[in-house]
Protein backbone atom coordinates (compact mmCIF):
# COMPACT_ATOMS: atom_id res chain seq x y z
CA UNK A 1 7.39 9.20 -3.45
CA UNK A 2 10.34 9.59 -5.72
CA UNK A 3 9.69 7.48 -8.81
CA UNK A 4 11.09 6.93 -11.82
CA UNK A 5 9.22 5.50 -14.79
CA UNK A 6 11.88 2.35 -16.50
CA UNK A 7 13.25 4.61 -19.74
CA UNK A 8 11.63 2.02 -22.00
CA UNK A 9 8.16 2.84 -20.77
CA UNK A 10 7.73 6.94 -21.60
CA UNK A 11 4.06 8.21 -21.15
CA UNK A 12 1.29 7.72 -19.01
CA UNK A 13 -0.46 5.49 -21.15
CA UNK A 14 2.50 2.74 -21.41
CA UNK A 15 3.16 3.25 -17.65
CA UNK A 16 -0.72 2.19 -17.13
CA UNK A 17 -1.76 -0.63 -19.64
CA UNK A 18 2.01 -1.78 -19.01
CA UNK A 19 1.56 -2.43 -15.33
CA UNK A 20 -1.79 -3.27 -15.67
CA UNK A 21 -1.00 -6.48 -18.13
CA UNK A 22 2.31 -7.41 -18.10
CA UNK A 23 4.40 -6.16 -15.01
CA UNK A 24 4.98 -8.79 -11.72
CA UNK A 25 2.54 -8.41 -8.89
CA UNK A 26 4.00 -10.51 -6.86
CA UNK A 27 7.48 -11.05 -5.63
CA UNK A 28 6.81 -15.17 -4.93
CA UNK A 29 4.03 -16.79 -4.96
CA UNK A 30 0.34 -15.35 -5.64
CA UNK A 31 -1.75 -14.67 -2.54
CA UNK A 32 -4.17 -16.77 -1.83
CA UNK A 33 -7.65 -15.35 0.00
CA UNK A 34 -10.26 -16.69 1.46
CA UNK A 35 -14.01 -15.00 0.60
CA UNK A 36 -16.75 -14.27 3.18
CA UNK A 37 -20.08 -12.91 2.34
CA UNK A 38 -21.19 -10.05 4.72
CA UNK A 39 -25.00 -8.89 4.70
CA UNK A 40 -25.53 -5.16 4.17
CA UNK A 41 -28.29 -3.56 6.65
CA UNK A 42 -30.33 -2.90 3.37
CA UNK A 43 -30.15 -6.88 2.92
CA UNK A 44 -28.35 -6.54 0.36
CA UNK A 45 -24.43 -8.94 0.23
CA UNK A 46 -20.98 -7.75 -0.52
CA UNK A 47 -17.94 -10.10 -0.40
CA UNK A 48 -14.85 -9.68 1.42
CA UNK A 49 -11.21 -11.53 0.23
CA UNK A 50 -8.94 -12.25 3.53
CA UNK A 51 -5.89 -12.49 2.83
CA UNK A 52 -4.50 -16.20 4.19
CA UNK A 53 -1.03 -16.14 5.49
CA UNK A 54 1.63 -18.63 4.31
CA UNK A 55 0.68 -21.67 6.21
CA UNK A 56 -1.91 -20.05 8.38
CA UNK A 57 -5.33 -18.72 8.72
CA UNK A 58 -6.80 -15.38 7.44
CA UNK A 59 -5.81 -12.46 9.91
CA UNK A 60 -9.07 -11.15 10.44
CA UNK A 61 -10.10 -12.86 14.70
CA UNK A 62 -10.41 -10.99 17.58
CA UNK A 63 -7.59 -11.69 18.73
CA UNK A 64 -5.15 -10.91 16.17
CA UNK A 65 -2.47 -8.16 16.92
CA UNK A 66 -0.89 -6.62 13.64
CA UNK A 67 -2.14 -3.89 11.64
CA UNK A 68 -5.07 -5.02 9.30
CA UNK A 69 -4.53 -3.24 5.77
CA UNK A 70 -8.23 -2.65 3.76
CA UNK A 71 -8.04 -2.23 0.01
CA UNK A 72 -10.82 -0.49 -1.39
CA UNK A 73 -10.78 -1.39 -5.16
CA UNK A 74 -10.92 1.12 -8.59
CA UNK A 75 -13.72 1.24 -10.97
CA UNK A 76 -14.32 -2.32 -12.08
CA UNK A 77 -11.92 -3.62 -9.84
CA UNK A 78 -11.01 -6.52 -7.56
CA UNK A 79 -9.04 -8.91 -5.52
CA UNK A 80 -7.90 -10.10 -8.36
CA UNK A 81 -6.68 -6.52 -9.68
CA UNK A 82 -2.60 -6.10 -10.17
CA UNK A 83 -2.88 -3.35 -7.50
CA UNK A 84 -4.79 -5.62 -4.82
CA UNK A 85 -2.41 -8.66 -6.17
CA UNK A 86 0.73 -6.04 -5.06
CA UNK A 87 -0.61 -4.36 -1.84
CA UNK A 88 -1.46 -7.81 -0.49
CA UNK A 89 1.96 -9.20 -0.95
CA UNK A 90 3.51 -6.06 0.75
CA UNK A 91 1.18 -6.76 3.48
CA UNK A 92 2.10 -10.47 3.91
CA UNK A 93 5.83 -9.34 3.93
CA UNK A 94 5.45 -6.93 6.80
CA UNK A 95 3.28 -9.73 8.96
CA UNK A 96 -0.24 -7.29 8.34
CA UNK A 97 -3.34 -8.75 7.94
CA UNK A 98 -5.05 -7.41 4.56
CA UNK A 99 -8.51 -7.62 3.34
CA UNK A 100 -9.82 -6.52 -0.31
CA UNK A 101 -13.97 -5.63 0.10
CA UNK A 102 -15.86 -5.99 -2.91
CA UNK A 103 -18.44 -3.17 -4.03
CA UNK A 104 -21.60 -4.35 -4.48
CA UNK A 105 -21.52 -6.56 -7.84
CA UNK A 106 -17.68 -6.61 -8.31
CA UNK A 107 -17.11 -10.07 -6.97
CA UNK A 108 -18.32 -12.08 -9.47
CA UNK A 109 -21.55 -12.17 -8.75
CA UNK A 110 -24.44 -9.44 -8.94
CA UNK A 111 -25.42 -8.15 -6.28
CA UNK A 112 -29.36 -7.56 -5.13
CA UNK A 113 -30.37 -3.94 -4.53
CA UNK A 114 -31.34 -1.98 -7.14
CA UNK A 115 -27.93 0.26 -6.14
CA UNK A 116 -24.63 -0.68 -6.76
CA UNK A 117 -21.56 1.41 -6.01
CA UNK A 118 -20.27 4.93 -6.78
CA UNK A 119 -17.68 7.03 -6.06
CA UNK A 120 -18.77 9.27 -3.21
CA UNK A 121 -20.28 6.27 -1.58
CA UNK A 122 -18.69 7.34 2.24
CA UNK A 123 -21.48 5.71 3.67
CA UNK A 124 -20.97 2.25 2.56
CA UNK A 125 -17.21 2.77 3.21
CA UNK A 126 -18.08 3.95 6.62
CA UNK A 127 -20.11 0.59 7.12
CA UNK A 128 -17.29 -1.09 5.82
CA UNK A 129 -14.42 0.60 7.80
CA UNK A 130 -16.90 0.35 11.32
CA UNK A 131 -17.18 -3.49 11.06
CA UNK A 132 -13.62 -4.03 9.92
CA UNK A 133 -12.35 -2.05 12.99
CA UNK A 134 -14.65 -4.12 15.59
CA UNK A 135 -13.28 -7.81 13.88
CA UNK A 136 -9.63 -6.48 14.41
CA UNK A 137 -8.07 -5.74 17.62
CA UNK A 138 -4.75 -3.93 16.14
CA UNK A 139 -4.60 -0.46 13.94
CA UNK A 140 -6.83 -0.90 10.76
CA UNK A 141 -4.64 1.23 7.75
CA UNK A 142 -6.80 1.23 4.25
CA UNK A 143 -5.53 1.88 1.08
CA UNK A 144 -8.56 3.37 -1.76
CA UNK A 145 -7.07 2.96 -5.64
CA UNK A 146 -8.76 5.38 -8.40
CA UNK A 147 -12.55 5.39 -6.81
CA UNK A 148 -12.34 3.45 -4.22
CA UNK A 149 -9.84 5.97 -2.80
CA UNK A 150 -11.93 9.01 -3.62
CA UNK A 151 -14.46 7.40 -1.59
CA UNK A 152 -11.85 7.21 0.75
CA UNK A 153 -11.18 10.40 1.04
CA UNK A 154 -14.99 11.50 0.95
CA UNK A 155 -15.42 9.44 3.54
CA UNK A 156 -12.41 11.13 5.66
CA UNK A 157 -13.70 14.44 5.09
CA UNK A 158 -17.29 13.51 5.91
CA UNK A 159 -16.32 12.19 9.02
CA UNK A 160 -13.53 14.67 10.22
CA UNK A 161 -11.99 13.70 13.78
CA UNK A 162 -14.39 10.44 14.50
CA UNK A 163 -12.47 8.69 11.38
CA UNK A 164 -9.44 8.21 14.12
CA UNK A 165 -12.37 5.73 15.94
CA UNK A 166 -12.12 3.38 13.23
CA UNK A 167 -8.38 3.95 11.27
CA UNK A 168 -5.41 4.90 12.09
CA UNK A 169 -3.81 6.13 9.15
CA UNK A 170 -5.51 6.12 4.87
CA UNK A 171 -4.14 6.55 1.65
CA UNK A 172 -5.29 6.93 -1.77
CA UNK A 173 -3.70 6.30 -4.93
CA UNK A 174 -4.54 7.97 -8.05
CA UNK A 175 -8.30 9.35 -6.91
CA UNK A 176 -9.48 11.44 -9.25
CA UNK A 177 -10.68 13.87 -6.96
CA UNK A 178 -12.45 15.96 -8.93
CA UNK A 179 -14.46 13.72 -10.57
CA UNK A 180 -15.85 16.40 -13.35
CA UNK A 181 -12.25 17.09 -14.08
CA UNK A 182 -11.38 13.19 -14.76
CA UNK A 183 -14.89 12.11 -16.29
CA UNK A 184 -14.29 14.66 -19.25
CA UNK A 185 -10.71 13.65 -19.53
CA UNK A 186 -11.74 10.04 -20.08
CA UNK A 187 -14.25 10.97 -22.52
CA UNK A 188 -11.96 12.07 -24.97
CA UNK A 189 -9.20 11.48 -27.52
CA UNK A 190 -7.14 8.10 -26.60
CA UNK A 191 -9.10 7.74 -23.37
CA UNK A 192 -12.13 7.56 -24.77
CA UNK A 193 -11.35 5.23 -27.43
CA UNK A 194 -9.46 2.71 -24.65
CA UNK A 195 -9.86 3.24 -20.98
CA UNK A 196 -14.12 4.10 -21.43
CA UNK A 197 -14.70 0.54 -24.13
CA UNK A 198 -13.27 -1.29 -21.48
CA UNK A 199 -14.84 -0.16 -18.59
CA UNK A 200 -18.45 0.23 -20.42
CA UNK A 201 -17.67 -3.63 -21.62
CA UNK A 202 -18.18 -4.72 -18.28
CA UNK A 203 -20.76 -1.56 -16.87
CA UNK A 204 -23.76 -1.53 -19.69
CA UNK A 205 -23.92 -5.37 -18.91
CA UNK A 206 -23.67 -5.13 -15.26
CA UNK A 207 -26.23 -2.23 -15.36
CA UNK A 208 -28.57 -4.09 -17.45
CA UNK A 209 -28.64 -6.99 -15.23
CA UNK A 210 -29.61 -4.62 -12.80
CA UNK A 211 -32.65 -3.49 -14.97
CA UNK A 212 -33.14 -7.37 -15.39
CA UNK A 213 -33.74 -7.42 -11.52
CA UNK A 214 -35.77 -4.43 -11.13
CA UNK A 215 -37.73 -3.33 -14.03
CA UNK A 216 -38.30 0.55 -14.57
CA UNK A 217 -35.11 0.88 -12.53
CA UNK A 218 -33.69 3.11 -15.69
CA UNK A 219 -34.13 3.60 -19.71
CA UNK A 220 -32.46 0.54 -20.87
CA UNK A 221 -32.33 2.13 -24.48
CA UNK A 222 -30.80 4.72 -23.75
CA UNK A 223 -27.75 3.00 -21.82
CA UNK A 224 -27.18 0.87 -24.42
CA UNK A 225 -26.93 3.95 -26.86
CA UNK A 226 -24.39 5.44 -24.08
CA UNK A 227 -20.55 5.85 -25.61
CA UNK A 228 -19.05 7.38 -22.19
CA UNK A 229 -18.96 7.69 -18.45
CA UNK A 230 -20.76 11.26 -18.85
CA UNK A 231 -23.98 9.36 -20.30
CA UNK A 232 -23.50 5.99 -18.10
CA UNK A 233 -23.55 8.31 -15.19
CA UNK A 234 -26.09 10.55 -16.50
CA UNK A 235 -28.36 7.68 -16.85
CA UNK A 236 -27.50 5.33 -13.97
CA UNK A 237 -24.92 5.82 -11.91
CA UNK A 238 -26.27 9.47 -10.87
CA UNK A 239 -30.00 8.82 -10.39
CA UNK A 240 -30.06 4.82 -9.60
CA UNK A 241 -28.08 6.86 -6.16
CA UNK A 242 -29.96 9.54 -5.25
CA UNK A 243 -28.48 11.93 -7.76
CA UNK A 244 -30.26 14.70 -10.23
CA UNK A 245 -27.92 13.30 -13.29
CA UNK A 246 -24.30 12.79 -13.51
CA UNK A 247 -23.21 16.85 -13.09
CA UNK A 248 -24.85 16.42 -9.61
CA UNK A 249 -23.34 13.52 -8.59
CA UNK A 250 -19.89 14.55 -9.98
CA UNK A 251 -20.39 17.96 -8.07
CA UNK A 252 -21.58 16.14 -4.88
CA UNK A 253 -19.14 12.99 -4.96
CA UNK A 254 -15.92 14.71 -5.24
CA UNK A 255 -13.65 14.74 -2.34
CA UNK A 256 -11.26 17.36 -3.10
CA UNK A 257 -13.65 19.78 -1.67
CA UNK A 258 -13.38 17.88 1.48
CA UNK A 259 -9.95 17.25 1.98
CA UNK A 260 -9.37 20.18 4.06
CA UNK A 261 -11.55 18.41 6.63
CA UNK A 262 -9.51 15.11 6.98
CA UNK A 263 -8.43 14.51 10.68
CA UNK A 264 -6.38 11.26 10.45
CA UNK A 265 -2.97 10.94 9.17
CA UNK A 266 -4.09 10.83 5.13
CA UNK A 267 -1.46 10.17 2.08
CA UNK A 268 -3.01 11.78 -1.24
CA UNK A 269 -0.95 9.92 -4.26
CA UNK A 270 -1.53 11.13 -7.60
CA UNK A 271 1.52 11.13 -10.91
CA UNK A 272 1.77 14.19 -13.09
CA UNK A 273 1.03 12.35 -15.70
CA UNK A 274 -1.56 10.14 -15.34
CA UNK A 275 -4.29 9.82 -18.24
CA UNK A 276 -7.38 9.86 -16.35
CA UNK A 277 -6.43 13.08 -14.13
CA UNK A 278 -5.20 16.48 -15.62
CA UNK A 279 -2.68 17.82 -13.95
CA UNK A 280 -4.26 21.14 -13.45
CA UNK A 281 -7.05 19.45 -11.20
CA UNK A 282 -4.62 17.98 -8.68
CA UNK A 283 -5.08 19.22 -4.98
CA UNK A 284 -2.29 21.60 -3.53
CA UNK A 285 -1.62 22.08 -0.49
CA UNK A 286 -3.69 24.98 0.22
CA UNK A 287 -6.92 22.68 -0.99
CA UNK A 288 -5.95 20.24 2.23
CA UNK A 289 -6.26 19.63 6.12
CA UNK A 290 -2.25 19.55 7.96
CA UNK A 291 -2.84 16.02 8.42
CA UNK A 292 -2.62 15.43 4.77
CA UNK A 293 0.63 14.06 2.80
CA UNK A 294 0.61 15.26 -1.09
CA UNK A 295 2.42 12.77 -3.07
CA UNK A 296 2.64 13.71 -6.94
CA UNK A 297 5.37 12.56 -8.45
CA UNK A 298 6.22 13.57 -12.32
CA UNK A 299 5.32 10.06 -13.51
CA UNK A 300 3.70 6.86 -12.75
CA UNK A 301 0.38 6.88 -15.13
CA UNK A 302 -2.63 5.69 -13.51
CA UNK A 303 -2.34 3.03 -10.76
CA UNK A 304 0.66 2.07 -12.87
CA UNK A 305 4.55 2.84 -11.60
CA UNK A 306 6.27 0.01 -12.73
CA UNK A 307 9.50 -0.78 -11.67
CA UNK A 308 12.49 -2.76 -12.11
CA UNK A 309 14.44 -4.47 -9.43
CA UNK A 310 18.58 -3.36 -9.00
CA UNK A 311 19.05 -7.22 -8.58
CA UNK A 312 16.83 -8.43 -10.50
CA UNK A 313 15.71 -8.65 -14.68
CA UNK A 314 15.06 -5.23 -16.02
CA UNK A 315 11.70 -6.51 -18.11
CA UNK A 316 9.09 -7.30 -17.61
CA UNK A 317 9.70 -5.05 -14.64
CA UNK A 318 7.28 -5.06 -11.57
CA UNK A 319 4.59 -3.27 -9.71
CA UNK A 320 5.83 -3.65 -5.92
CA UNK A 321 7.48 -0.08 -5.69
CA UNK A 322 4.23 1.71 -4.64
CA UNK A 323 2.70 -0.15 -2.59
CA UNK A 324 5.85 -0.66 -0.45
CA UNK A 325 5.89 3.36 -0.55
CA UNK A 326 2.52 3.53 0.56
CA UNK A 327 3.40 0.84 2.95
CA UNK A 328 5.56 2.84 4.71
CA UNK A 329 3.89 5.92 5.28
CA UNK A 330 0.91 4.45 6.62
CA UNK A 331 3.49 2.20 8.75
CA UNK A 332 4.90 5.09 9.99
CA UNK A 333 1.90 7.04 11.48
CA UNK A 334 1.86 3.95 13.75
């Protein structure tokens, strides 16, 4: 992808928050989806957003022909995320189908199980990924942002060749791979003071619901006291999913070990300079599989890359440029 940040946003920070809060999503009108609730095989629900076509019904029967695009969502994320608000416009320009799962307590609604979601979570993505391929007759593409495509990508590496059963082509957009790399990054300086409040805003609640549900589950105390990912993780996230503590599950979650074991077409996207990733922890291509694209262009921040259209009004600028990129690879390796 050859990007270039507009000259008034310099820094991965600006290039982030920027797109995040104030750059278009969509070039007309706001998609529209329609939500169905699918029951896990632990009982458990997560919801899935269909994208409904201008004057038609979602894309997801039988019988239906085009390429289905899945969005796996970031940390904290949604349908209603400025990524998942830009993919699924691309999609509805190119005639694809395009579907946003939820993880478990993301939609609005908490979810059940005493789990929830994680990073290295292949085998609710495989789950996922099996059922959306037997609901769609054409190619199934799916794009993972931040976590969800780490998960992605664990899940591709897990999987190796059978992954071509149920997609034809994945992507991922700014995974942090190697998740010990990014979950000390975050914990410090700017990051910490920014990107980690407002995730823990809406995780220590979330969490504590869950301890709500299921008594004992963890030490509520000390997840209130917790001031970053390290100690959310080291007190939930890691052992509420089968994890020793939060070392263990960064160790064990991480894809980029796996990447040289991905057997479908896969695009790896990740800017230079995005806060949440050091450079330095960025897969080359000696860490990945020939069927793997490296995309890491010098800027673009994290999920960010606004734009600005040549016909259009330079600001507020938009967030359409990657996801068409993306777009295209994946429509290419069909």
């Amino acid at each position: 992808m050859d990007y270039q940040a507009p000259w008034w946003l310099p820094g991965g920070n600006l290039q982030t928050i920027w797109a995040a809060l104030r750059a278009r999503r969509f070039s007309n009108l706001p998609p529209v989806f329609r939500r169905e609730r699918w029951t896990t095989p632990d009982r458990d629900f997560v919801d899935v957003d269909w994208l409904v076509p201008p004057g038609g019904a979602p894309g997801q029967t039988a019988g239906a022909k085009p390429p289905l695009l899945v969005l796996f969502h970031g940390l904290e994320g949604s349908s209603g995320s400025h990524y998942a608000q830009a993919f699924a416009d691309v999609a509805s320009r190119r005639g694809w189908a395009c579907a946003v799962p939820h993880f478990r307590g993301c939609s609005g609604e908490i979810n059940l199980a005493p789990r929830a979601y994680h990073s290295g979570d292949f085998a609710e993505i495989d789950w996922f990924l099996q059922r959306f391929a037997d609901l769609h007759a054409g190619p199934v593409v799916v794009v993972g942002i931040s976590l969800g495509g780490n998960a992605l990508m664990r899940w591709a590496g897990e999987m190796g060749a059978q992954a071509g059963q149920a997609v034809a082509a994945i992507a991922s957009v700014c995974a942090p791979l190697d998740l010990a790399a990014s979950g000390l990054a975050i914990g410090r300086g700017f990051n910490r003071l920014v990107y980690t409040r407002m995730f823990l805003q809406s995780m220590r609640p979330k969490a504590l619901q869950k301890l709500a549900q299921h008594p004992g589950l963890f030490d509520g105390d000390a997840l209130r006291a917790a001031r970053d990912l390290y100690a959310f993780d080291e007190i939930f996230t890691g052992p509420v999913h089968g994890f020793k503590g939060v070392e263990d599950y960064w160790r064990r979650a991480s894809a980029k070990p796996h990447l040289t074991q991905i057997a479908v077409p896969a695009l790896v996207l990740n800017a230079v300079n995005d806060p949440f990733i050091p450079a330095g922890s960025l897969p080359r291509p000696a860490d990945v599989s020939a069927q793997v694209s490296l995309w890491q262009p010098a800027q673009g921040g994290h999920v960010g890359f606004p734009a600005v259209s040549a016909q259009g009004p330079c600001f507020p600028g938009h967030v359409q440029a990657m996801p068409e990129a993306v777009a295209a690879f994946l429509a290419a390796q069909l």
